[in-house]
Protein backbone atom coordinates (compact mmCIF):
# COMPACT_ATOMS: atom_id res chain seq x y z
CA UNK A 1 0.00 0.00 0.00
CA UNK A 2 1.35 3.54 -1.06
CA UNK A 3 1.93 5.42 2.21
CA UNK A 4 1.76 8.68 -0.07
CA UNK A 5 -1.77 7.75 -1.07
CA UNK A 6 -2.81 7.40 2.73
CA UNK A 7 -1.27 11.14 3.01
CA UNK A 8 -3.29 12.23 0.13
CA UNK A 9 -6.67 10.60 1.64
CA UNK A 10 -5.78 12.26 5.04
CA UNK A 11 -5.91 15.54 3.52
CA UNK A 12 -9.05 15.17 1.62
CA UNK A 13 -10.43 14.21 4.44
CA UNK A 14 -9.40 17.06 6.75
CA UNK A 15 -10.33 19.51 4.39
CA UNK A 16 -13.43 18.32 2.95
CA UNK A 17 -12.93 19.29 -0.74
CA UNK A 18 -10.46 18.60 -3.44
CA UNK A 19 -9.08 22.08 -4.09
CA UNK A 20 -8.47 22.75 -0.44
CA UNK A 21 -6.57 19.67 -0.11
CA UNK A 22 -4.86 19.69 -3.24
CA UNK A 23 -3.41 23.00 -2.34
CA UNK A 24 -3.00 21.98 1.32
CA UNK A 25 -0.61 19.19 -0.33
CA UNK A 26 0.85 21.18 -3.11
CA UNK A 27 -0.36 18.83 -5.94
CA UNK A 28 -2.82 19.16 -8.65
CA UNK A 29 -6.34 18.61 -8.54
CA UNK A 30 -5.91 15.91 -10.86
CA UNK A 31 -2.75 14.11 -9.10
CA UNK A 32 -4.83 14.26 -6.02
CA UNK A 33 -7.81 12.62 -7.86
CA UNK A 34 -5.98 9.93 -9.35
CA UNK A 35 -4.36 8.92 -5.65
CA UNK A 36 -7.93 8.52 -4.34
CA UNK A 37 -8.89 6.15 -7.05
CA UNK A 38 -5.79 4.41 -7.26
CA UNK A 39 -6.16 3.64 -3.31
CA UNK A 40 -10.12 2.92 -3.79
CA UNK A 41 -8.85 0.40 -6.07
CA UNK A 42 -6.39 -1.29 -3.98
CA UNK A 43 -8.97 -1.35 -1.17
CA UNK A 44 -11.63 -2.06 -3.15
CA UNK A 45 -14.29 0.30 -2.94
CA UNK A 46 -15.53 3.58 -2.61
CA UNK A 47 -13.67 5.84 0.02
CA UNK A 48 -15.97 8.63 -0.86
CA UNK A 49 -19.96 9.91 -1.87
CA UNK A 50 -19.55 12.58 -4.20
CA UNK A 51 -22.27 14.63 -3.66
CA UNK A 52 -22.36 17.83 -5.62
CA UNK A 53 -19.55 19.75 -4.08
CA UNK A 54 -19.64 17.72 -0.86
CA UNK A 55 -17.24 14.49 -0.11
CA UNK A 56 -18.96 12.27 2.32
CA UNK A 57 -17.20 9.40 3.66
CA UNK A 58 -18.43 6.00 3.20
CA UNK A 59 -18.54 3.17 5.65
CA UNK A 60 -15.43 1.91 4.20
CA UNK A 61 -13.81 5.21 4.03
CA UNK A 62 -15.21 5.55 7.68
CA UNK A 63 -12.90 2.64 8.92
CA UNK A 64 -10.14 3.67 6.39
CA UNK A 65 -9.71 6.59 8.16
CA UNK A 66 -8.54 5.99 11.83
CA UNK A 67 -6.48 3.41 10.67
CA UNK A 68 -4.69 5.18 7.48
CA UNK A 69 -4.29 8.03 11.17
CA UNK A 70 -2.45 5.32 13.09
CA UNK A 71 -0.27 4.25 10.35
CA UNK A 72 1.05 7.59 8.80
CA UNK A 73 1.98 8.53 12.12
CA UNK A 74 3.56 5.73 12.99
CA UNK A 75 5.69 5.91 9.96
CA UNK A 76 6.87 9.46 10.43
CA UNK A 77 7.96 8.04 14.32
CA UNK A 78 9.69 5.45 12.01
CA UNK A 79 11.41 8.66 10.20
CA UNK A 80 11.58 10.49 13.05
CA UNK A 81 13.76 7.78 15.03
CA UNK A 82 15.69 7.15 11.77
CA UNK A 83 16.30 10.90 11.74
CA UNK A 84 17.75 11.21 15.47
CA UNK A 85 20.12 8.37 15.40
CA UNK A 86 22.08 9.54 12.02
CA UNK A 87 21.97 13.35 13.68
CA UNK A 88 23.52 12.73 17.36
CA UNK A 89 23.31 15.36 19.06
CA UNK A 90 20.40 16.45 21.76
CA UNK A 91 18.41 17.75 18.60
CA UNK A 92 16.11 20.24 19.22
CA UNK A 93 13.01 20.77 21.18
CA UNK A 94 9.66 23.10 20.80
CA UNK A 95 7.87 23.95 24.09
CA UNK A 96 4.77 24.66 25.38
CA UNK A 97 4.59 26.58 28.98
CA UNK A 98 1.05 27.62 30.80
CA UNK A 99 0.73 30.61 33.10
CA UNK A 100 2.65 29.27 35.99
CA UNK A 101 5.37 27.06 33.93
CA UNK A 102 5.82 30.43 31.85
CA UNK A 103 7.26 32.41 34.95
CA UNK A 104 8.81 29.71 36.97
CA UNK A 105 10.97 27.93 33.85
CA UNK A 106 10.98 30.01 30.62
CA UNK A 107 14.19 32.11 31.47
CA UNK A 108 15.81 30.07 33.58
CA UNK A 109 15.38 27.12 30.82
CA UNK A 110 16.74 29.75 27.90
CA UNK A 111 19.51 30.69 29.86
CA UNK A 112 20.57 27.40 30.52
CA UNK A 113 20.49 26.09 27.36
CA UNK A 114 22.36 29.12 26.11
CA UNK A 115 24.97 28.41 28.51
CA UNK A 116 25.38 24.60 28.66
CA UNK A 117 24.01 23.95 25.23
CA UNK A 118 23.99 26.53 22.83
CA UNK A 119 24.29 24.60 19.46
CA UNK A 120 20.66 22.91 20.36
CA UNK A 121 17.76 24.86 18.53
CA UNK A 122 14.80 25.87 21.63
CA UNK A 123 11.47 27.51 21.32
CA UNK A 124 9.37 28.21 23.78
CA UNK A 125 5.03 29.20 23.09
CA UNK A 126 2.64 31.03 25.64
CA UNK A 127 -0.95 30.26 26.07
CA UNK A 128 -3.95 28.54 27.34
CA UNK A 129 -3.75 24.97 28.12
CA UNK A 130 -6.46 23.98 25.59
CA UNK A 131 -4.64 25.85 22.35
CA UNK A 132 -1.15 24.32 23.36
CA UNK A 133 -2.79 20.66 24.21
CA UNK A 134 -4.20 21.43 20.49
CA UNK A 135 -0.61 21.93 19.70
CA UNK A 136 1.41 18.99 20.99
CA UNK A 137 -1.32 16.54 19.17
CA UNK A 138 -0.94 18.32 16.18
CA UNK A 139 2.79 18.02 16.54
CA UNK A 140 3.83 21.51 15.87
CA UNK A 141 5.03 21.08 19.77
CA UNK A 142 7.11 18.32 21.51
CA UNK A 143 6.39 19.27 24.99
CA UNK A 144 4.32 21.15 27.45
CA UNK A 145 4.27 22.12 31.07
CA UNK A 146 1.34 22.84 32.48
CA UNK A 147 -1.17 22.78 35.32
CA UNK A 148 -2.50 19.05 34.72
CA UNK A 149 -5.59 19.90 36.60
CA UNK A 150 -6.69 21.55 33.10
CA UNK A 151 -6.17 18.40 31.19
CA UNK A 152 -8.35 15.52 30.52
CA UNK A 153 -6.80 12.30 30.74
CA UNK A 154 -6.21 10.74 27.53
CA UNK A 155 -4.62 7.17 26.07
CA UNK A 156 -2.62 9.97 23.63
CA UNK A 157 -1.12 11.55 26.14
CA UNK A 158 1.74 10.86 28.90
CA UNK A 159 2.05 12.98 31.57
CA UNK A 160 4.66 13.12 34.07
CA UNK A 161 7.08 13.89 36.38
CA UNK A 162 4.34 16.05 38.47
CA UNK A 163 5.05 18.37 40.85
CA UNK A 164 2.64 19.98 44.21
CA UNK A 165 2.74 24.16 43.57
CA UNK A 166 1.46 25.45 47.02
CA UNK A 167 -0.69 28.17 45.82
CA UNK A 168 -1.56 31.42 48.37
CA UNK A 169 -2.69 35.58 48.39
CA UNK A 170 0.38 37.83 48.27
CA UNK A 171 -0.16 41.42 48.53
CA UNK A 172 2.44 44.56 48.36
CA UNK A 173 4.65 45.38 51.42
CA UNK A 174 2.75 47.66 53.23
CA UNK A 175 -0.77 46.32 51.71
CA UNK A 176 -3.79 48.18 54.46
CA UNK A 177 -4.86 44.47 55.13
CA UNK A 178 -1.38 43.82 56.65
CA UNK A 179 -2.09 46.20 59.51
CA UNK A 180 -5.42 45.32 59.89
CA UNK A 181 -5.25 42.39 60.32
CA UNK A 182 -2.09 41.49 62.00
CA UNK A 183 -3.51 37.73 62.84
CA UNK A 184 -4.30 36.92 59.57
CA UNK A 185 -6.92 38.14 57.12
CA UNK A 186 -10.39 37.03 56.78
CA UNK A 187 -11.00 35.93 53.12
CA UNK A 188 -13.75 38.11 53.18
CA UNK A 189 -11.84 41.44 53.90
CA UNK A 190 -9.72 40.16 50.51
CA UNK A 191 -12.73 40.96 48.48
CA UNK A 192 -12.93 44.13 49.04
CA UNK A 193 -9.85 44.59 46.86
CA UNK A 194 -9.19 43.93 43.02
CA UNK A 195 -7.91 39.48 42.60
CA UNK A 196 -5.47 39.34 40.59
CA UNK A 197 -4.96 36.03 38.94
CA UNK A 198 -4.81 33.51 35.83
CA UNK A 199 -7.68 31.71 34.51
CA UNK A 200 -7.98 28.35 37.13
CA UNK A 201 -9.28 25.36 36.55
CA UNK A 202 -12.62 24.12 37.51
CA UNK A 203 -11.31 22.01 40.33
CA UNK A 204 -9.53 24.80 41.93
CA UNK A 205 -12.67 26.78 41.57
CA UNK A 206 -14.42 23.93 43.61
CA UNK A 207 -11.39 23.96 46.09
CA UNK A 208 -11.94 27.86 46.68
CA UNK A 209 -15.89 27.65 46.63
CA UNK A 210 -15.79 25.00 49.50
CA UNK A 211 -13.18 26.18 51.34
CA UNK A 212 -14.33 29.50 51.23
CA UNK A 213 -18.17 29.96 50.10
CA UNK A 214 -19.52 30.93 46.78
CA UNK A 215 -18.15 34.20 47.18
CA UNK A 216 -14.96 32.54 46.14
CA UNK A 217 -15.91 31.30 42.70
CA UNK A 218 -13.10 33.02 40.45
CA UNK A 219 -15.52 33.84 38.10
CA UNK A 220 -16.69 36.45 40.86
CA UNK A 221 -14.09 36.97 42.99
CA UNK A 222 -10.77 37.59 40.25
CA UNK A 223 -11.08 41.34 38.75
CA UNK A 224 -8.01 40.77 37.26
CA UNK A 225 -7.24 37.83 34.89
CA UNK A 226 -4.26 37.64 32.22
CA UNK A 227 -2.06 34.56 31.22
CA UNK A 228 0.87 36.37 32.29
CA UNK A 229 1.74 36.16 35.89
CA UNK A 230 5.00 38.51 35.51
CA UNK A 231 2.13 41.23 34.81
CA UNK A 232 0.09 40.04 37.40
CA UNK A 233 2.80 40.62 40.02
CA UNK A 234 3.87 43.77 38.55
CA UNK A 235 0.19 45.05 38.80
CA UNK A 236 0.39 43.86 42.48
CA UNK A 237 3.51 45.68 43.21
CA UNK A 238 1.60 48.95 41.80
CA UNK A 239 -1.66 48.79 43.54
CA UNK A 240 -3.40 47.20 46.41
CA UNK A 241 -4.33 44.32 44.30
CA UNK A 242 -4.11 40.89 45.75
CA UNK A 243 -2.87 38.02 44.15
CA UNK A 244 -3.99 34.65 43.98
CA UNK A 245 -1.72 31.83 42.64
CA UNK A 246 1.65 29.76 42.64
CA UNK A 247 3.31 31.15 45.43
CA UNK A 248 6.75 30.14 43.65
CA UNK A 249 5.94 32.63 41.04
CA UNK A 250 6.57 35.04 43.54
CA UNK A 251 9.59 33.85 45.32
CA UNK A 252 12.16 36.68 44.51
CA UNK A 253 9.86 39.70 44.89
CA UNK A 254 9.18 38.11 48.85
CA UNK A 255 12.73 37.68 49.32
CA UNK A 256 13.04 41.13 47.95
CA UNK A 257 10.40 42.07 50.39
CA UNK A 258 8.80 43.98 48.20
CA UNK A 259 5.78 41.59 48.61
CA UNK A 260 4.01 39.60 51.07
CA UNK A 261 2.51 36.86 51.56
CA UNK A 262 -0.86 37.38 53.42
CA UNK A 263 -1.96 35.18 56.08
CA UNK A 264 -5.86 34.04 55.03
CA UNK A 265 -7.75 32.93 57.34
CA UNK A 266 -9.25 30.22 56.98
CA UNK A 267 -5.50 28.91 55.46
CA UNK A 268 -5.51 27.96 51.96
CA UNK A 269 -3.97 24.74 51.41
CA UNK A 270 -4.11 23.59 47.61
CA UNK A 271 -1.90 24.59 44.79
CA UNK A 272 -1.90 23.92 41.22
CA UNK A 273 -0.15 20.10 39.84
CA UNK A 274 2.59 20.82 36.73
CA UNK A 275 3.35 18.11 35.33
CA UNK A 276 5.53 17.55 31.73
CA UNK A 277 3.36 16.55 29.16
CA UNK A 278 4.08 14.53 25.86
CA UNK A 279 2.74 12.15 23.18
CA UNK A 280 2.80 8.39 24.16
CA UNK A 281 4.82 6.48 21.99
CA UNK A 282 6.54 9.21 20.26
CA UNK A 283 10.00 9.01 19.60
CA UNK A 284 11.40 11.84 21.71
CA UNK A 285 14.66 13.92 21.26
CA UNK A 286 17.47 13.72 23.41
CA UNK A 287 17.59 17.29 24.47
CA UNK A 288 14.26 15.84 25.94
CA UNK A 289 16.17 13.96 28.98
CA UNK A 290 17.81 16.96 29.71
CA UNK A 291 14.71 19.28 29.84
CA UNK A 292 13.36 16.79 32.28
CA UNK A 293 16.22 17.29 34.52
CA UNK A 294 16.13 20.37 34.26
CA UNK A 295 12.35 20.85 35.74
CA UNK A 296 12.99 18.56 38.24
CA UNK A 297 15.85 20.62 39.89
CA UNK A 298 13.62 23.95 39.50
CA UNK A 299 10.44 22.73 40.87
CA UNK A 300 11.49 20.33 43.27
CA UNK A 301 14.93 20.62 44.05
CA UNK A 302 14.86 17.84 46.90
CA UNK A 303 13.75 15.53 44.29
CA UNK A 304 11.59 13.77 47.08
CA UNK A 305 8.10 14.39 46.21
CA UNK A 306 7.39 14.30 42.38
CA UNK A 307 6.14 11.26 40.20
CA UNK A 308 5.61 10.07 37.85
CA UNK A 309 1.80 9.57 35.52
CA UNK A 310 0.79 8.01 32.61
């Protein structure tokens, strides 16, 4: 069976008419017309319904489908491994970092990779979970970090080493709360100053509602939402905003002192879950290993507490 002719039905498939995948694949209308019928053949039967300007799939080209899926990408792992192993090298590596990730790992990681390795080709992408998940499956990423607690478990995916992110309210030094409340601040006195914070998950917005009433729901309660947590503590620094997320994130403006971390009362005790994320069964790069390293000796430097799931 011609693995190009797979490729070809793929496309068709994906973009629902000839001329879109004809120029998707840089062929003729034609060429791409002739593949279909030359794998119809070889199968033998119709892949498609022409209907007027519509392709419909058949029951044939129903099942045809998934499986012509599995096997194209199984042969471009087959390439892909082929590829590594006459390189050497680490090879190079495209990454994915949410919110939290973003400000904990994304300069450290390019700075150590300048330093240590700087023959090995990085990128690094911002965004929400969901667009970067997109991402990695559609292979235009090889990794992602992210809060797992935004991703539904999937045979695709492999996910792992993991790593607890105590989560908490920091304020500015010298925040009015601070000298209110010397004991430790109500949640409720929080409210009556702008949130600051990235868009949570659902489960931490059930952590937050039960721990601290419906008043807590982040749809409410956060004022001020970005993906970008560096702005988020900047606009914290500012202001009498109060932010509300990986306490990490924060570390060297605390031991700056230039922010605090209030005392909430009752004590919030649940953080967001980073884990690595990757394809299962993908061939991965070498430069891989050492990324993996290299979280585990920023996020948990006493190596005693992550693990690993898959």
């Amino acid at each position: 069976m011609n693995l190009r002719h797979l490729e070809h039905f793929l496309a068709l498939s994906d973009m629902g008419s000839f001329s879109r995948a004809a120029e998707k694949l840089h062929i003729t209308q034609s060429a791409l017309s002739r593949s279909i019928q030359s794998l119809e053949e070889e199968l033998g039967g119709p892949l498609l319904d022409r209907i007027g300007k519509r392709n419909e799939l058949t029951p044939l080209g129903q099942s045809v489908l998934e499986r012509a899926r599995g096997i194209v990408k199984e042969a471009a792992e087959l390439k892909r491994g082929a590829a590594l192993l006459q390189q050497g090298g680490l090879g190079s590596l495209r990454l994915g970092l949410g919110s939290g990730p973003g400000a904990l790992l994304m300069t450290p990681w390019l700075v150590y990779m300048a330093t240590h390795h700087p023959g090995v080709k990085v990128s690094v992408t911002r965004g929400p979970t969901e667009v970067q998940l997109r991402q990695l499956r559609d292979r235009s990423l090889d990794a992602l970090v992210v809060d797992i607690r935004r991703i539904v478990p999937a045979a695709d995916l492999s996910i792992g080493p993991t790593f607890d992110m105590p989560a908490g309210m920091v304020c500015r030094a010298g925040h009015p709360l601070l000298a209110q409340y010397p004991n430790g601040v109500p949640f409720e006195a929080l409210l009556s100053y702008p949130v600051a914070s990235i868009p949570l998950s659902e489960e931490i917005a059930r952590i937050l509602v039960a721990r601290y009433g419906p008043r807590a729901d982040p749809a409410e309660m956060t004022t001020l939402q970005c993906e970008e947590i560096s702005s988020l503590l900047q606009t914290v620094q500012q202001s009498d905003a109060i932010y509300l997320g990986i306490l990490a994130a924060a570390r060297q403006e605390m031991s700056r002192g230039d922010l605090v971390q209030l005392s909430v009362v009752p004590h919030l005790d649940q953080g967001a879950v980073l884990g690595v994320v990757t394809l299962a069964g993908r061939t991965e790069q070498p430069v891989m290993r050492v990324f993996r390293d290299f979280v585990v000796r920023m996020l948990n430097p006493s190596d005693d507490t992550h693990r690993d799931v898959s």
